[in-house]
C-alpha atoms as a PDB file:
ATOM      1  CA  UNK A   1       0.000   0.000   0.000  1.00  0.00           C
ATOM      2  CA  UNK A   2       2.990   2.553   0.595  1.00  0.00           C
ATOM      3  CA  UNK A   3       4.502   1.782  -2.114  1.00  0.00           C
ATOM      4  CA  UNK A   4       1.322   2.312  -3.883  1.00  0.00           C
ATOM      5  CA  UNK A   5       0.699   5.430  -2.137  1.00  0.00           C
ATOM      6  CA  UNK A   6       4.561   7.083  -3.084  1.00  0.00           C
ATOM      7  CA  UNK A   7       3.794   5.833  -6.932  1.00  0.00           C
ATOM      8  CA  UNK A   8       0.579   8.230  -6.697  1.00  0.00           C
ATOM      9  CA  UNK A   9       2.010  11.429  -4.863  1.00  0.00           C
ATOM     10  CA  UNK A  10       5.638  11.340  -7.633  1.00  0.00           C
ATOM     11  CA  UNK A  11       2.985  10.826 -10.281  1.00  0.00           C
ATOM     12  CA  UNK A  12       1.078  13.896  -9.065  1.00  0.00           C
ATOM     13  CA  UNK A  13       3.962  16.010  -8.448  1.00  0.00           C
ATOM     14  CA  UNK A  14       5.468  14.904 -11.973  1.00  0.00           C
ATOM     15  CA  UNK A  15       2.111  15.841 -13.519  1.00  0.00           C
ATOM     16  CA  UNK A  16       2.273  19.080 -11.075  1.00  0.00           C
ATOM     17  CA  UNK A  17       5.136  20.512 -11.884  1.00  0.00           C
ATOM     18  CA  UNK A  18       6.198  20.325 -15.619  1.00  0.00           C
ATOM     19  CA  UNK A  19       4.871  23.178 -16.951  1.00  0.00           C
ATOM     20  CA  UNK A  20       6.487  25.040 -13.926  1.00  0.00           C
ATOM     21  CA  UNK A  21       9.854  23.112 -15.038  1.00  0.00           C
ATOM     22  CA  UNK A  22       9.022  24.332 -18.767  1.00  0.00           C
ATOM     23  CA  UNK A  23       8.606  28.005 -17.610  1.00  0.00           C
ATOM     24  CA  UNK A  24      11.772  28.218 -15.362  1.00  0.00           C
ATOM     25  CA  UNK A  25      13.917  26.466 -18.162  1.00  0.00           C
ATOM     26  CA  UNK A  26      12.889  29.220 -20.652  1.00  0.00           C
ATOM     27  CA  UNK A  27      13.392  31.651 -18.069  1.00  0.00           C
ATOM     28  CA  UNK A  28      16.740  30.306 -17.778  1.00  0.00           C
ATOM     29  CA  UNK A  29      17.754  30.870 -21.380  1.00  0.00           C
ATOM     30  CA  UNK A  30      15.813  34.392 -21.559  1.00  0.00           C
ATOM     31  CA  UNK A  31      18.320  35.437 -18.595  1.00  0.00           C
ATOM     32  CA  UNK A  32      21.442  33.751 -19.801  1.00  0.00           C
ATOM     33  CA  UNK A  33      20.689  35.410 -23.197  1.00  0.00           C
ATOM     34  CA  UNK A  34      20.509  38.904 -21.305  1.00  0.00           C
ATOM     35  CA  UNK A  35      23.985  37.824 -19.291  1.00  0.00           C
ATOM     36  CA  UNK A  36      25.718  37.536 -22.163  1.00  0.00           C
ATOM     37  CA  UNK A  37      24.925  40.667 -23.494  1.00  0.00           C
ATOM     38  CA  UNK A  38      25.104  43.033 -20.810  1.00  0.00           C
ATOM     39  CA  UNK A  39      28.413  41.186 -19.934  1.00  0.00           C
ATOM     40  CA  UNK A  40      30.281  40.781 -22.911  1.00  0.00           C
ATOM     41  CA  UNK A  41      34.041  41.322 -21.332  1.00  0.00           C
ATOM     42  CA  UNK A  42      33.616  38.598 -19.298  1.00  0.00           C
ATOM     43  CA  UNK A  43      32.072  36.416 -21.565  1.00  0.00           C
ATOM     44  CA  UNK A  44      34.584  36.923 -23.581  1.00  0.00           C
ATOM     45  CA  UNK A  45      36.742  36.168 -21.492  1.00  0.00           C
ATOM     46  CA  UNK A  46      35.578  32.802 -20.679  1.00  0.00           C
ATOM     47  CA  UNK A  47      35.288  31.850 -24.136  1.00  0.00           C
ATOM     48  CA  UNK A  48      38.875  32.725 -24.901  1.00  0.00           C
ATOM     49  CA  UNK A  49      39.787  30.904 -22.104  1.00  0.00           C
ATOM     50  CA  UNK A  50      38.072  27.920 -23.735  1.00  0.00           C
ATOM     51  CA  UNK A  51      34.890  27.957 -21.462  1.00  0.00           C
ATOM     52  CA  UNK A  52      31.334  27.801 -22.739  1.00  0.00           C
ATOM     53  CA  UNK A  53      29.237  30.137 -20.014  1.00  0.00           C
ATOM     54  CA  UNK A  54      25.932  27.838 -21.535  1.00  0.00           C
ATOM     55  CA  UNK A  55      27.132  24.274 -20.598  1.00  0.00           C
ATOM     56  CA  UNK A  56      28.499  25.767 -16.778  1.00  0.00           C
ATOM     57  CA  UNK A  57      24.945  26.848 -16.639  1.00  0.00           C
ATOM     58  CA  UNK A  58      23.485  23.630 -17.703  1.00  0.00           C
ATOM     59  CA  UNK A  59      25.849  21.944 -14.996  1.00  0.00           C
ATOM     60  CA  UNK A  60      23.950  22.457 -11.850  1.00  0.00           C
ATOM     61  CA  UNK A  61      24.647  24.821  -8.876  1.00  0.00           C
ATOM     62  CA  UNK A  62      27.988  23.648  -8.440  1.00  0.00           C
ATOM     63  CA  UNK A  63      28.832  25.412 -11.776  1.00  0.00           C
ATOM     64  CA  UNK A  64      26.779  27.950 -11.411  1.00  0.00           C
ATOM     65  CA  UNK A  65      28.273  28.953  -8.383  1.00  0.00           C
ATOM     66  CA  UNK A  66      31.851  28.648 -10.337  1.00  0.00           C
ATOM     67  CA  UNK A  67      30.985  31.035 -12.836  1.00  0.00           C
ATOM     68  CA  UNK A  68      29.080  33.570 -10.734  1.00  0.00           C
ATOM     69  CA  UNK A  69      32.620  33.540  -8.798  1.00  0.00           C
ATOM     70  CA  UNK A  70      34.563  33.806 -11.490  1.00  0.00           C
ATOM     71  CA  UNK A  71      32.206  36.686 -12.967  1.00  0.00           C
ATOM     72  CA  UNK A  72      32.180  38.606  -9.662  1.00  0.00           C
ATOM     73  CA  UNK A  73      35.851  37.853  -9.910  1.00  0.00           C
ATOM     74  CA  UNK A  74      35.843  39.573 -13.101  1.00  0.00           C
ATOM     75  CA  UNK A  75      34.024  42.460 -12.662  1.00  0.00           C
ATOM     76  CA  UNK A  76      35.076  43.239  -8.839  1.00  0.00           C
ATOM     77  CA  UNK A  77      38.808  43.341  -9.924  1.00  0.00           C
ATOM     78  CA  UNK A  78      38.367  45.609 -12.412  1.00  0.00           C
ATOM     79  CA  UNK A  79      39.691  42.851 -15.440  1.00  0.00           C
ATOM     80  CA  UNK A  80      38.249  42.606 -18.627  1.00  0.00           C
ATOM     81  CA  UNK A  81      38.717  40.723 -21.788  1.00  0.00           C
ATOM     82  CA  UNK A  82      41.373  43.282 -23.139  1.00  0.00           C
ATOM     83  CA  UNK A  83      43.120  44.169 -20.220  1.00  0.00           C
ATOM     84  CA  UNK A  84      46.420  42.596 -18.100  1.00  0.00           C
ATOM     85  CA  UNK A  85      45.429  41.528 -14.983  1.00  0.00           C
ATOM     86  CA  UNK A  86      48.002  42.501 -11.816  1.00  0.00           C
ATOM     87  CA  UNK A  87      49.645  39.414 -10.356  1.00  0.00           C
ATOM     88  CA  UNK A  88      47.292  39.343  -7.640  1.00  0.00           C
ATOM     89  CA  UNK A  89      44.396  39.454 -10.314  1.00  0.00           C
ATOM     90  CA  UNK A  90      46.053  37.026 -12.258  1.00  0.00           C
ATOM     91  CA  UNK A  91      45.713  34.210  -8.895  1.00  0.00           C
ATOM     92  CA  UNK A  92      42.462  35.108  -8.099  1.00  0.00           C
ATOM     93  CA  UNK A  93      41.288  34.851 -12.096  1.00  0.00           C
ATOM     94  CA  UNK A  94      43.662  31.570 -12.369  1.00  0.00           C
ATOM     95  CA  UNK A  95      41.952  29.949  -8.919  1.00  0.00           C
ATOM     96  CA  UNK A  96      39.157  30.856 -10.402  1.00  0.00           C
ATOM     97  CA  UNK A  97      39.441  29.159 -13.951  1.00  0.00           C
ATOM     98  CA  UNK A  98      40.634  26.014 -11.877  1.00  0.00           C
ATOM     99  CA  UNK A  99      37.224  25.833 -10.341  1.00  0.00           C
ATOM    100  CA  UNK A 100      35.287  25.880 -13.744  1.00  0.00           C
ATOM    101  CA  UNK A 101      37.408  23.477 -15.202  1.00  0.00           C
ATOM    102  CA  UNK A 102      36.554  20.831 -12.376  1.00  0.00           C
ATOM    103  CA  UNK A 103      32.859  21.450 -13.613  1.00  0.00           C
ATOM    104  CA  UNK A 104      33.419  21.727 -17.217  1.00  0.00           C
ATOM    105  CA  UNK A 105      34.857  20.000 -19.990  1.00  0.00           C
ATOM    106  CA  UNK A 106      37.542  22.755 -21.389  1.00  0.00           C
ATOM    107  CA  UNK A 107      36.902  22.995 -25.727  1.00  0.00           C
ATOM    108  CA  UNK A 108      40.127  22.873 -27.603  1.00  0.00           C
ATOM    109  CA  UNK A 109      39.997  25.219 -30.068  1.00  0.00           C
ATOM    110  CA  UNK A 110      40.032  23.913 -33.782  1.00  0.00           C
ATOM    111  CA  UNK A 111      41.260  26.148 -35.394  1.00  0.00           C
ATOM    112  CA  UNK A 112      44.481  25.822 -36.504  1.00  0.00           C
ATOM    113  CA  UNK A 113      43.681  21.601 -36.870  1.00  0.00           C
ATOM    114  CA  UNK A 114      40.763  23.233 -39.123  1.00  0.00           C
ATOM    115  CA  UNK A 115      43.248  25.290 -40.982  1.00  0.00           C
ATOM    116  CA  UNK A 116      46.068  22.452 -41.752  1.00  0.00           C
ATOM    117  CA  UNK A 117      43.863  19.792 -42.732  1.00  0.00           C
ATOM    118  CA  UNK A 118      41.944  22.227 -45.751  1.00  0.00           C
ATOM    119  CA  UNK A 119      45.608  23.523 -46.647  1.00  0.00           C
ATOM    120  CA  UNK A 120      46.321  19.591 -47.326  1.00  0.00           C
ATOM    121  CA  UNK A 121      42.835  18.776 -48.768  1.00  0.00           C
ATOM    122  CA  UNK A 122      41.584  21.594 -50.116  1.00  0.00           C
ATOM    123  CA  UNK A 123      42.295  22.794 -53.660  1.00  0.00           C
ATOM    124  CA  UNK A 124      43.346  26.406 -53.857  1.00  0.00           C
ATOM    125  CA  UNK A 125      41.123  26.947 -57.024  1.00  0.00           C
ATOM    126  CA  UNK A 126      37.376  27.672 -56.271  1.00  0.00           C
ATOM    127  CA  UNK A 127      35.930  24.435 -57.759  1.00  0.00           C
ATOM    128  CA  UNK A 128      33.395  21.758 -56.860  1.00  0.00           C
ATOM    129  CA  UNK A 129      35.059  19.151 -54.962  1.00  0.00           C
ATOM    130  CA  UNK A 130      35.590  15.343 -56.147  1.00  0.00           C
ATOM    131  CA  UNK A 131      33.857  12.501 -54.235  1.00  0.00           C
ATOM    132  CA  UNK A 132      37.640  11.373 -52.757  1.00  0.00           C
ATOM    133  CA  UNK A 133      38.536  15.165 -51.636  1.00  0.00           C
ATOM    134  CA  UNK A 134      34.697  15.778 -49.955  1.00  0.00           C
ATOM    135  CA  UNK A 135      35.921  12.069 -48.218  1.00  0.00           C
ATOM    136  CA  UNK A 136      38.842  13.361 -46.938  1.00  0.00           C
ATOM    137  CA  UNK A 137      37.739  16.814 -45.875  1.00  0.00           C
ATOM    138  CA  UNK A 138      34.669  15.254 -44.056  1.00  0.00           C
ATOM    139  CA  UNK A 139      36.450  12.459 -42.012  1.00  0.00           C
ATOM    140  CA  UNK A 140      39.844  15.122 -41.123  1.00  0.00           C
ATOM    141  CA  UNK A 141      37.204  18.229 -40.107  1.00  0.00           C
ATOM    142  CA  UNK A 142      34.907  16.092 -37.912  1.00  0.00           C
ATOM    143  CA  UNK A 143      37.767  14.983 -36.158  1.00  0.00           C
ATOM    144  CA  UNK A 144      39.002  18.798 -35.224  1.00  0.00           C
ATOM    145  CA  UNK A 145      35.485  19.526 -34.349  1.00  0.00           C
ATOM    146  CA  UNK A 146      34.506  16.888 -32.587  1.00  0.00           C
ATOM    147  CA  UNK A 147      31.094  16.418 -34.264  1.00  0.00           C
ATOM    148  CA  UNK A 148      30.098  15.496 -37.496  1.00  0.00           C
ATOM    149  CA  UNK A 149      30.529  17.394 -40.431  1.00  0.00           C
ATOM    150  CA  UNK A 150      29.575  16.242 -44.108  1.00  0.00           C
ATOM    151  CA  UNK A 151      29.246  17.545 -47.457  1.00  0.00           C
ATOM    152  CA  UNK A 152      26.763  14.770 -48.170  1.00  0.00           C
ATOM    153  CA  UNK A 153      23.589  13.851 -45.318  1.00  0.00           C
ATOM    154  CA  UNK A 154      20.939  11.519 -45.477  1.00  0.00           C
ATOM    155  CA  UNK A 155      21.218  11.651 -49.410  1.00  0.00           C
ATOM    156  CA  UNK A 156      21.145  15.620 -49.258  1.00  0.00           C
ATOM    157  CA  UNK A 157      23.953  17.891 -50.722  1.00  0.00           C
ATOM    158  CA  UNK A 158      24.111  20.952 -51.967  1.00  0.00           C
ATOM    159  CA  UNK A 159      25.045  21.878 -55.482  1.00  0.00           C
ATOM    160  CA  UNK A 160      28.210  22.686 -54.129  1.00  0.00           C
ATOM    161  CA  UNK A 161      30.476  22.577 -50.787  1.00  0.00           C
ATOM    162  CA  UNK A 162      33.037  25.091 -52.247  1.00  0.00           C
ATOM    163  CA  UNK A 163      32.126  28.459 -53.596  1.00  0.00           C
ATOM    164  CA  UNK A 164      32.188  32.144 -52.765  1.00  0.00           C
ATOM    165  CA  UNK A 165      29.608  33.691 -50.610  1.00  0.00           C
ATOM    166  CA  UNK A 166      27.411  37.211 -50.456  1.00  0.00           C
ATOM    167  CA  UNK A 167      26.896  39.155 -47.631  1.00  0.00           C
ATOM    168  CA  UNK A 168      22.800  39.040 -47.023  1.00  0.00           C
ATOM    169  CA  UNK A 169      20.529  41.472 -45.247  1.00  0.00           C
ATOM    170  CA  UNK A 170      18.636  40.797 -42.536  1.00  0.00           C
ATOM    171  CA  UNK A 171      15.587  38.550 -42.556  1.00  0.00           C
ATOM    172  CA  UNK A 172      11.899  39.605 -41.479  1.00  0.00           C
ATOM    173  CA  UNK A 173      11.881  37.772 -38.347  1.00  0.00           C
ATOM    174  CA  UNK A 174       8.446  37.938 -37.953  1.00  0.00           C
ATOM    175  CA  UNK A 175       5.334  39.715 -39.644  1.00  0.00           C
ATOM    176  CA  UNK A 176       5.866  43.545 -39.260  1.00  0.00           C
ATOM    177  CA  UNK A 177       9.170  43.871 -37.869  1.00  0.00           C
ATOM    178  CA  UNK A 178      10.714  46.992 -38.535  1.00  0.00           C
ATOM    179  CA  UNK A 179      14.823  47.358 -38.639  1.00  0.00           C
ATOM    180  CA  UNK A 180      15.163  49.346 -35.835  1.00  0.00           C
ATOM    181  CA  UNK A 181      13.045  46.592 -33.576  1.00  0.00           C
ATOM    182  CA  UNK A 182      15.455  44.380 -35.304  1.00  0.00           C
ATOM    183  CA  UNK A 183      18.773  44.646 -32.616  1.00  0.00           C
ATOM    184  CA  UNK A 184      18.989  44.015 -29.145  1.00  0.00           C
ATOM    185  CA  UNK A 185      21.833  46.758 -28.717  1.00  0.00           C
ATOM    186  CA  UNK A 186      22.628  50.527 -29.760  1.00  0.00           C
ATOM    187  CA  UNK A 187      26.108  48.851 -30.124  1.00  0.00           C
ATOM    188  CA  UNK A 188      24.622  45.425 -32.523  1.00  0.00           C
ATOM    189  CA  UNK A 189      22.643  48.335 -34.407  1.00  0.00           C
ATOM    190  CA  UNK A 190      25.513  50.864 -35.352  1.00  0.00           C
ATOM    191  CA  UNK A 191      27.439  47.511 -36.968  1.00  0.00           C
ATOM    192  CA  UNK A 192      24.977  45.137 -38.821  1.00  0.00           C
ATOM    193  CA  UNK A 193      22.193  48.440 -39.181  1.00  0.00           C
ATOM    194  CA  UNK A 194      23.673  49.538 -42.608  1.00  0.00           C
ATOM    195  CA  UNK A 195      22.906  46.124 -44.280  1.00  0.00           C
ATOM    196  CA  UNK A 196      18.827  46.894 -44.151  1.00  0.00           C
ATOM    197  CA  UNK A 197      16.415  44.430 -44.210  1.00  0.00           C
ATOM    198  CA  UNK A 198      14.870  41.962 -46.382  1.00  0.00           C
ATOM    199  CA  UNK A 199      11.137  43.176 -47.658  1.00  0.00           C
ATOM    200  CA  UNK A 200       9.955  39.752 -46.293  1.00  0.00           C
ATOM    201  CA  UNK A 201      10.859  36.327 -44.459  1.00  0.00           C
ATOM    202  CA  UNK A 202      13.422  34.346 -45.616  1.00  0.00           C
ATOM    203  CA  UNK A 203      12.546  30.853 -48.108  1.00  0.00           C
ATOM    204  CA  UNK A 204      11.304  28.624 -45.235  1.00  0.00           C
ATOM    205  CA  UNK A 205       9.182  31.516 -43.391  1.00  0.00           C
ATOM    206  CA  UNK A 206       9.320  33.771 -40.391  1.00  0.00           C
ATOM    207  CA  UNK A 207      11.127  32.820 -37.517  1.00  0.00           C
ATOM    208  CA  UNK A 208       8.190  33.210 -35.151  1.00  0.00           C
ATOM    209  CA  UNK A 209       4.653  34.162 -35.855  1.00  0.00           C
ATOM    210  CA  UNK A 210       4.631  36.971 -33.908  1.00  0.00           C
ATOM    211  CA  UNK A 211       6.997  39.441 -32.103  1.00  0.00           C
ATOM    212  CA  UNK A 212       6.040  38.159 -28.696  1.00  0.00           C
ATOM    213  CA  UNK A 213       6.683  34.635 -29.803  1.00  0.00           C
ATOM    214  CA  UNK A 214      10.296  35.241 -30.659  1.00  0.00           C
ATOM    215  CA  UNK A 215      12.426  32.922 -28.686  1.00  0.00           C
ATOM    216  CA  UNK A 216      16.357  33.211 -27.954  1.00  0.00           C
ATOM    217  CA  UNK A 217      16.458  29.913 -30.572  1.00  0.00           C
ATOM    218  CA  UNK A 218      14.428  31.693 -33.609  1.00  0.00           C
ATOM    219  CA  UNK A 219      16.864  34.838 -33.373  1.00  0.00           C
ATOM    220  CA  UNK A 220      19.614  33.196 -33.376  1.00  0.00           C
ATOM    221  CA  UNK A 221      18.674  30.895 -36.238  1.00  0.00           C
ATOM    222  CA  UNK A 222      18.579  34.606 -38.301  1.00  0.00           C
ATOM    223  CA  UNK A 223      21.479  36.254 -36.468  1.00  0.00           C
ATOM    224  CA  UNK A 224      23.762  33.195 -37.977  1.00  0.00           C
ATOM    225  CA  UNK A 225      21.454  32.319 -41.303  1.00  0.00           C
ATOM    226  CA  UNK A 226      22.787  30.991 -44.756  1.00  0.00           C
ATOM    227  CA  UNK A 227      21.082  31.279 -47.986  1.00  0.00           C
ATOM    228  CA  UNK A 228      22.282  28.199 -50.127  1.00  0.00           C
ATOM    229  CA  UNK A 229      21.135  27.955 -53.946  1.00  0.00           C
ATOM    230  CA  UNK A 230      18.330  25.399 -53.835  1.00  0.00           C
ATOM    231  CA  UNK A 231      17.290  25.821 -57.116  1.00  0.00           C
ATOM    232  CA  UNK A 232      20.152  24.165 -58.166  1.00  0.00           C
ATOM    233  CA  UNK A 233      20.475  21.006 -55.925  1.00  0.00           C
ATOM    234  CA  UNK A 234      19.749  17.919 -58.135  1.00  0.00           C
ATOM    235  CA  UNK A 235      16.198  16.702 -57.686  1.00  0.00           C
ATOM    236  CA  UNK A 236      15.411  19.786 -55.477  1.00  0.00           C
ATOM    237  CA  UNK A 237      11.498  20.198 -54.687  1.00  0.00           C
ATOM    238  CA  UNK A 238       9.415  22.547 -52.451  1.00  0.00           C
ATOM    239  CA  UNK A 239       7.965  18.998 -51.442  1.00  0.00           C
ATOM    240  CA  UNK A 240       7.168  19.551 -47.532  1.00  0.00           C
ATOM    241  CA  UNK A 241       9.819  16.664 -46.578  1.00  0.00           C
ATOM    242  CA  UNK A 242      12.472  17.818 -48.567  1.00  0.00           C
ATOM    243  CA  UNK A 243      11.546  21.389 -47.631  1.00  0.00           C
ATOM    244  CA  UNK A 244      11.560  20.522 -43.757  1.00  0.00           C
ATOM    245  CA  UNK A 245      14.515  18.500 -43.944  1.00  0.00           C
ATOM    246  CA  UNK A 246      16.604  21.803 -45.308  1.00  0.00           C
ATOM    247  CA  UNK A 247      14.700  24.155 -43.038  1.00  0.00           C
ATOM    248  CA  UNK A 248      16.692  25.507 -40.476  1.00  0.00           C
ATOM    249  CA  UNK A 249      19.010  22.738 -40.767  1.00  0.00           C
ATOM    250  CA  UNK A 250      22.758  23.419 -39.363  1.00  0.00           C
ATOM    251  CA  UNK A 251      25.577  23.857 -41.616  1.00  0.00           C
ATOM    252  CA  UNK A 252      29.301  25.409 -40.985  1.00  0.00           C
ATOM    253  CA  UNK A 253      30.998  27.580 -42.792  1.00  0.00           C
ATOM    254  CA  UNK A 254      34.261  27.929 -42.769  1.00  0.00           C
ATOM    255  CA  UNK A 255      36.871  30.698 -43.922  1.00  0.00           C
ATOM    256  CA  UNK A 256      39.306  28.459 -45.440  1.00  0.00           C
ATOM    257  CA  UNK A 257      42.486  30.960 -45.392  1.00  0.00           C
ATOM    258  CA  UNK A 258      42.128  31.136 -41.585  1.00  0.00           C
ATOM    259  CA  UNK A 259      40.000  28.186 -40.375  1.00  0.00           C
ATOM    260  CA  UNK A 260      37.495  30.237 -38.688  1.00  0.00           C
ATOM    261  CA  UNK A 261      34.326  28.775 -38.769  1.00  0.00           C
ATOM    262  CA  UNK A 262      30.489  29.040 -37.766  1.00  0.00           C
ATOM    263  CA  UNK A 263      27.656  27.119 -37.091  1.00  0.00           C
ATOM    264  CA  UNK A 264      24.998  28.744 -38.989  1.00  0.00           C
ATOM    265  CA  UNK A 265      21.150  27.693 -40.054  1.00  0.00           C
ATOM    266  CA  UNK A 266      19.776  27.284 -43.543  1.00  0.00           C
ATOM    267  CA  UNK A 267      17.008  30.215 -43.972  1.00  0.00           C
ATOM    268  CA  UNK A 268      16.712  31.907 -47.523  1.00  0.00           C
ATOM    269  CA  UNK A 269      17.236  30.505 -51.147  1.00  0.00           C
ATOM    270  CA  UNK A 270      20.105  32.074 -52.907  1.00  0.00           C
ATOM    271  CA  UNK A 271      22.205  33.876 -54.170  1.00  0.00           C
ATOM    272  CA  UNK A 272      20.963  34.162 -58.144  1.00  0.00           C
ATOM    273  CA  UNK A 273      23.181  31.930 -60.369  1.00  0.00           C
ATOM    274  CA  UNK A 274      23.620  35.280 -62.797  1.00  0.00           C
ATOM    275  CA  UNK A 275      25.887  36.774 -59.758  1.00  0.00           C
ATOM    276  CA  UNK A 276      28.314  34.203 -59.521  1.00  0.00           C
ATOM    277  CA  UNK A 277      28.115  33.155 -55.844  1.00  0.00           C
ATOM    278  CA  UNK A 278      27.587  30.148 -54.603  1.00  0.00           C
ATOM    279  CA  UNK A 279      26.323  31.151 -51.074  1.00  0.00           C
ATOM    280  CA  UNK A 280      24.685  33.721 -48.829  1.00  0.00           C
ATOM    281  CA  UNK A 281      25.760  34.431 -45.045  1.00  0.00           C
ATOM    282  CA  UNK A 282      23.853  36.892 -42.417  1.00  0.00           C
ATOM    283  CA  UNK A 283      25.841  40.255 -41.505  1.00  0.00           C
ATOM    284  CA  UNK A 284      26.812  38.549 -38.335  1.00  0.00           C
ATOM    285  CA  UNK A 285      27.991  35.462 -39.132  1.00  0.00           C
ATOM    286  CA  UNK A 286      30.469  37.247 -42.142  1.00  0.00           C
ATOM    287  CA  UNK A 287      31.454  39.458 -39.541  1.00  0.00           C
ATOM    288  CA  UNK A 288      32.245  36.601 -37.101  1.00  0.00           C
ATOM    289  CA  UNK A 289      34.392  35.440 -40.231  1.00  0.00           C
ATOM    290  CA  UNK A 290      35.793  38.271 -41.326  1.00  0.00           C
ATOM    291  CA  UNK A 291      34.348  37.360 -44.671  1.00  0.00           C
ATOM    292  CA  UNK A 292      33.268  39.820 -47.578  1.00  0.00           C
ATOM    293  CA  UNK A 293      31.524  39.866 -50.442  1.00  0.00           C
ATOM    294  CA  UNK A 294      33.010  37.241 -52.748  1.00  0.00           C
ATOM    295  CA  UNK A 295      35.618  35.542 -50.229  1.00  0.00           C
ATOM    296  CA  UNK A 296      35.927  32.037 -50.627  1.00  0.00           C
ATOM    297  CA  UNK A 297      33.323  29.426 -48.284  1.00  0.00           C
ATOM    298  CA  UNK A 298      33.643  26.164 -47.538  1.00  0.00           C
ATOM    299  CA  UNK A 299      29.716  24.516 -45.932  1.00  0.00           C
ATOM    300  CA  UNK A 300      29.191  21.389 -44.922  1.00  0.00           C
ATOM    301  CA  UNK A 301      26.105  19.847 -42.890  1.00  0.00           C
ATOM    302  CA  UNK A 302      26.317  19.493 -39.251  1.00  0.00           C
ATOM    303  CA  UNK A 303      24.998  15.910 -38.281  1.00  0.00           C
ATOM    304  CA  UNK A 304      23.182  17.105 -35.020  1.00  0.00           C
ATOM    305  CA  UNK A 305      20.175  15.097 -34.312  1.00  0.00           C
ATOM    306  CA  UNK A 306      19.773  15.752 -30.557  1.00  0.00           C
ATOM    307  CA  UNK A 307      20.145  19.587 -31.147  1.00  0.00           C
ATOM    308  CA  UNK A 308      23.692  19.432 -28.879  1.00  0.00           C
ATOM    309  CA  UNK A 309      25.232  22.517 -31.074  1.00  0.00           C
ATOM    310  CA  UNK A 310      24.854  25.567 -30.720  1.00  0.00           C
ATOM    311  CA  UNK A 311      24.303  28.283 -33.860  1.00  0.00           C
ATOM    312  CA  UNK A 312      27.824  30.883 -33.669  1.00  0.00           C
ATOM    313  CA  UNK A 313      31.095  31.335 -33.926  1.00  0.00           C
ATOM    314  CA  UNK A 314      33.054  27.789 -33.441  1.00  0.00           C
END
């Protein structure tokens, strides 16, 4: 009969309390969203120290307690991203680093593994790629990232991997959006304002239907979109599961003279064959690259099926 009864009262409180877990657990990313932006040094900071400030939050209290510390730490002492930190600084922020790391799994940056495997696999002349060099690139860039990359996904590829890219405007997020409702910052606005705005959504639709139904995941899907040419994908049909299987789907793109890359989110058809581009990148995500108009792209498909990575700068 206890047993019984206990079954009955974690039933309840299961039943009970998920929509209050579903609430607090969008709360959390609404206000991890606003952390990072109204604390971008020491963000930064963490993030060139190899530290994602999402997964210590996803960690538990123990983390969370770690990187409240090591923000306090941060912003107490007077240290910021650009700045030398005085010896004592330097123990405090080094003590403090220690105490993430037993929390968090430190990400090696892939750059420059990124970089020397395309300068051994990667012809220097703008081309489509043969079967044996898509191969090799594939198998030698998952490896530096850790996660699957692949030119070729559950029998989808583009028309190519290898092109040069556009810089886009912004999309329509949702129905009536004006540009200047379009930034979260003064500072976001007075860099990425002068690109404008598309006159509509992007290929696959709005982000959200409405302004108030704009989550944290729909603007980043536009902050970091790609256009890729699906008019010219072999077989390619607005057919709703070929449509929903490109839809938002994550690709990287990669500068291939530096190995910087981004996780970005397939969002507009383009560019026009007539301009001799083989891509299309939001302001942000070029600017993450330090691409411009008519730089060389490499884009693969990100094999992600639990939604584990996030959209940005790699």
């Amino acid at each position: 009969m206890s047993e019984l009864f206990k079954f009955f009262v974690k039933s309840k409180k299961s039943r009970a309390f998920a929509p209050l877990k579903k609430t607090l657990e969008q709360k959390r990313k609404d206000l991890l969203a606003e952390f990072k932006e109204k604390h971008e040094q020491p963000v930064k900071w963490l993030e060139d120290k190899g530290l994602d400030i999402e997964e210590i939050a996803k960690k538990g209290s123990k983390s969370l307690a770690a990187s409240a510390f090591v923000g306090a730490v941060l912003l107490g002492s007077g240290a910021t991203a650009d700045s030398k930190p005085t010896p004592a600084q330097g123990k405090v922020l080094q003590g403090s680093e220690e105490k993430i790391k037993e929390v968090v799994k430190v990400r090696k940056d892939p750059t420059p593994e990124v970089k020397r495997s395309l300068s051994k696999y990667l012809p220097r002349d703008v081309r489509s790629l043969s079967r044996d060099e898509e191969r090799k690139i594939d198998r030698s860039l998952s490896e530096a990232f850790g996660f699957r990359v692949a030119t070729e996904l559950s029998d989808h590829r583009l028309n190519t991997s290898y092109g040069t890219i556009a810089i886009e405007s912004h999309l329509t997020r949702y129905p009536g959006e004006t540009l200047s409702e379009h930034f979260s910052s003064p500072h976001e606005a007075a860099i990425f304002g002068r690109f404008g705005m598309a006159g509509g959504p992007g290929a696959f639709g709005y982000m959200a239907p409405t302004r108030r139904a704009l989550s944290q995941e729909a603007i980043q899907r536009e902050k970091y979109y790609v256009a890729i040419q699906t008019f010219l994908i072999p077989g390619w049909s607005w057919q709703p599961n070929t449509a929903a299987w490109y839809k938002h789907h994550k690709v990287i793109v990669i500068d291939p003279r530096t190995g910087k890359s981004v996780v970005g989110s397939i969002a507009e058809s383009g560019p026009e064959k007539n301009t001799g581009r083989a891509f299309g990148g939001s302001p942000e995500l070029m600017y993450s690259l330090g691409l411009g108009a008519d730089d060389a792209a490499l884009i693969l498909f990100v094999d992600d099926p639990k939604d584990d990575i996030r959209l940005g700068p790699v």
